[in-house]
Protein backbone atom coordinates (compact mmCIF):
# COMPACT_ATOMS: atom_id res chain seq x y z
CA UNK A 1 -12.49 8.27 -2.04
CA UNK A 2 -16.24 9.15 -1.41
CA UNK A 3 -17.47 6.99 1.45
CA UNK A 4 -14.29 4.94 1.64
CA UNK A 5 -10.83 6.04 3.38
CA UNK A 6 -7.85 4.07 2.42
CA UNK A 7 -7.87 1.70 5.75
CA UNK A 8 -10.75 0.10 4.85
CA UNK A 9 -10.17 -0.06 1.44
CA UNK A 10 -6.71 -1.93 1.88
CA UNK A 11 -9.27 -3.98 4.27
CA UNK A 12 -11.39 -5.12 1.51
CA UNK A 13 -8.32 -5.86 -0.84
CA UNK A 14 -6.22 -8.10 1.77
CA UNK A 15 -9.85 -10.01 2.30
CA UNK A 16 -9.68 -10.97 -1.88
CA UNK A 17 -6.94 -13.96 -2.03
CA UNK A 18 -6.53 -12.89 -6.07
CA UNK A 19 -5.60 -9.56 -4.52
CA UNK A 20 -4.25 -10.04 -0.96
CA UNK A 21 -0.18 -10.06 -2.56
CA UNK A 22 -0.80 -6.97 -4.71
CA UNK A 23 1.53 -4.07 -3.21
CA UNK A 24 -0.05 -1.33 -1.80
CA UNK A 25 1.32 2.15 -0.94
CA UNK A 26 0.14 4.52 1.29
CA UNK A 27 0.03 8.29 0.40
CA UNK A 28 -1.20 10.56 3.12
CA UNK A 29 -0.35 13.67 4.67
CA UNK A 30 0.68 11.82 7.96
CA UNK A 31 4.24 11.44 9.29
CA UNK A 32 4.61 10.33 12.54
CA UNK A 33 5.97 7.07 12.99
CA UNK A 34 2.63 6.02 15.14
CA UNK A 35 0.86 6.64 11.38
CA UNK A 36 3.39 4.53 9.62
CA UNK A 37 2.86 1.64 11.77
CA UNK A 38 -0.79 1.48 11.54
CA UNK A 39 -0.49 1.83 7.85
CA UNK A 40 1.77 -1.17 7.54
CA UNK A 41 -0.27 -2.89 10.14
CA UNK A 42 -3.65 -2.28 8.06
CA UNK A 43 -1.83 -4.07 4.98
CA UNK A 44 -0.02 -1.59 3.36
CA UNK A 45 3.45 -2.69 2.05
CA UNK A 46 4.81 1.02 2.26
CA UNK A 47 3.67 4.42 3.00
CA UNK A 48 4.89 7.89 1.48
CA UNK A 49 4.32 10.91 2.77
CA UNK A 50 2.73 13.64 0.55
CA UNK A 51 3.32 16.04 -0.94
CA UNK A 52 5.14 12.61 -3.16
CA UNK A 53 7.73 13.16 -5.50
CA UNK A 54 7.47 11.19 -8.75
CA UNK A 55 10.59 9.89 -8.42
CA UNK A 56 10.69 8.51 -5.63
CA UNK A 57 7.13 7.19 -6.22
CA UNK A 58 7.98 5.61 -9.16
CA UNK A 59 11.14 3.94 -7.72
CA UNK A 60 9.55 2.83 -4.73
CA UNK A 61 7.11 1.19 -7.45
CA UNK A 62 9.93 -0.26 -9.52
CA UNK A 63 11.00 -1.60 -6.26
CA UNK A 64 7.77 -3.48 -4.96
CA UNK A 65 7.49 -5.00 -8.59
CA UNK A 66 11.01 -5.96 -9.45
CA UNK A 67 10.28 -9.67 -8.31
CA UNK A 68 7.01 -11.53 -9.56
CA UNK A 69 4.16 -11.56 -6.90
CA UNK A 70 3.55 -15.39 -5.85
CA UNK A 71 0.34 -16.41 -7.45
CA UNK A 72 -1.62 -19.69 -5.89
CA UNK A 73 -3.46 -21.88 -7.71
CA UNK A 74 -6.86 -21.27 -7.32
């Protein structure tokens, strides 16, 4: 993302309360468990490491969107 990395984007999202319940996963090249925590810290809901297989991408998505998000009035 040209000008943006993915910590401050997930910044800007959490700051919009029509987005701030949306599921968010991280995808990065970074493993340690240090990098896991500050991606869950920063807002993300989960984190994958890449390379990503599909599967477990899209099951991981299935997951996070099995139950409805909680929407407030507004």
């Amino acid at each position: 993302m040209p000008g943006l990395d993915g910590f401050e984007f997930i910044k800007r999202i959490r700051q919009s309360p029509r987005l701030n319940g949306v599921p968010a996963i991280a995808l990065t090249g970074a493993s340690m468990h240090k990098e896991l925590q500050q991606a869950l810290a920063m807002g993300f809901t989960a984190h994958l490491v890449k390379p990503v297989d599909p599967a477990d991408l899209g099951k991981l998505i299935d997951q996070l969107t099995s139950k409805p998000l909680e929407r407030k009035a507004g």
